[in-house]
Protein backbone atom coordinates (compact mmCIF):
# COMPACT_ATOMS: atom_id res chain seq x y z
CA UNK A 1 0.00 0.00 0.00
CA UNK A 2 1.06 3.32 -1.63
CA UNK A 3 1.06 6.34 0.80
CA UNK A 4 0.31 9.55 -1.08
CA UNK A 5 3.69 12.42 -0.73
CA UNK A 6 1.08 15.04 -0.37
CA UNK A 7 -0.12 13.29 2.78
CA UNK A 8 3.50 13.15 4.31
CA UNK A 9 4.21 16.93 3.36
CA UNK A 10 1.00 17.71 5.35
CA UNK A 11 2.03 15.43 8.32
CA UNK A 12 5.97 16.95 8.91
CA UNK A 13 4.39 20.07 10.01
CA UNK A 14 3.05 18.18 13.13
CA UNK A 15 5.76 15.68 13.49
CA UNK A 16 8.78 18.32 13.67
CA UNK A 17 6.25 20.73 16.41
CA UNK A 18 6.07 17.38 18.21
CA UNK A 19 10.08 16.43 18.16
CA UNK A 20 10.71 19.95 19.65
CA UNK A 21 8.54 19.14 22.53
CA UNK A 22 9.93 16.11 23.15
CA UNK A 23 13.53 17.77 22.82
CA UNK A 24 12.69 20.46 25.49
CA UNK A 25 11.38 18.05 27.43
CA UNK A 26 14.70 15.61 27.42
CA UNK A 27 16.96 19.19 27.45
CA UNK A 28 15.13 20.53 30.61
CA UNK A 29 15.33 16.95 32.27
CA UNK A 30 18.98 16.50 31.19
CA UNK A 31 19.70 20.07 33.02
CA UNK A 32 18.20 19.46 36.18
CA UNK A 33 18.96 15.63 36.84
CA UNK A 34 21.88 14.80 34.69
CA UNK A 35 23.72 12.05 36.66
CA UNK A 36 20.86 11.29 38.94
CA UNK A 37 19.73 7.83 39.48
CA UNK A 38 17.74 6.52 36.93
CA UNK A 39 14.37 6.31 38.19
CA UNK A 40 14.31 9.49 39.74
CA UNK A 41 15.73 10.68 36.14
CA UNK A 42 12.88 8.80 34.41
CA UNK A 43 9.73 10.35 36.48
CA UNK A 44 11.65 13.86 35.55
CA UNK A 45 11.46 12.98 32.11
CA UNK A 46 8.50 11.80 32.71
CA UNK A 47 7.16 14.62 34.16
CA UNK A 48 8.75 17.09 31.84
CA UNK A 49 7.22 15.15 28.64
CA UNK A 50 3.67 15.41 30.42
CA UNK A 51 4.35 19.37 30.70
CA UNK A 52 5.13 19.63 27.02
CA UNK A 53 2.11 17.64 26.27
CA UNK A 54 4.44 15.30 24.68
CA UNK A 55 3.41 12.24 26.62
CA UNK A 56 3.14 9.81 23.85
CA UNK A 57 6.75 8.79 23.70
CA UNK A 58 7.94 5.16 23.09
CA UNK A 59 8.60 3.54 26.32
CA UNK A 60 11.47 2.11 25.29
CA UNK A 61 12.65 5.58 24.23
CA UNK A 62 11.83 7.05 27.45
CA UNK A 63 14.25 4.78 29.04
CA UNK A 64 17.16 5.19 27.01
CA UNK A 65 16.65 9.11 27.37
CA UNK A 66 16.81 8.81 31.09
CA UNK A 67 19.48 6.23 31.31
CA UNK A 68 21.79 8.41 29.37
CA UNK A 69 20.77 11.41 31.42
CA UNK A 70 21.70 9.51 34.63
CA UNK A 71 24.85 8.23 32.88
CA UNK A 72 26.00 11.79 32.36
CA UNK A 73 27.50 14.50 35.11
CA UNK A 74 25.29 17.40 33.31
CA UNK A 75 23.22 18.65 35.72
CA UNK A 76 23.11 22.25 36.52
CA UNK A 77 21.65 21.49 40.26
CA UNK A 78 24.63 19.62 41.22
């Protein structure tokens, strides 16, 4: 099954609005609670992807985002 182009071109619009949320979501996570433990890095993210309205997020996803924010020294907080 053949998806029309005209139907993707209309689509990106959303898509790239929604990839920014999830981006300032995962930067504003990353800033507070880089190097955290994990699950108090995931509920951030969590969190922070429920503020954007940017909830629907592949779980699987989620959890790599917060494991690499707990993996890394970046927070701002300490």
């Amino acid at each position: 099954m053949a998806t029309d182009p005209s139907e993707y071109d209309k689509s990106m619009p959303a898509v790239a609005a929604y990839l920014v949320k999830v981006e300032r979501a995962v930067d504003r996570t990353r800033a507070s609670h880089g190097g955290r433990p994990y699950a108090e890095v995931r509920l951030a993210l969590v969190e922070a992807l429920q503020a954007e309205d940017a909830q629907r997020v592949v779980p699987q996803v989620v959890e790599r985002f917060a494991r690499q924010i707990s993996e890394t020294g970046d927070s701002v907080d300490g």
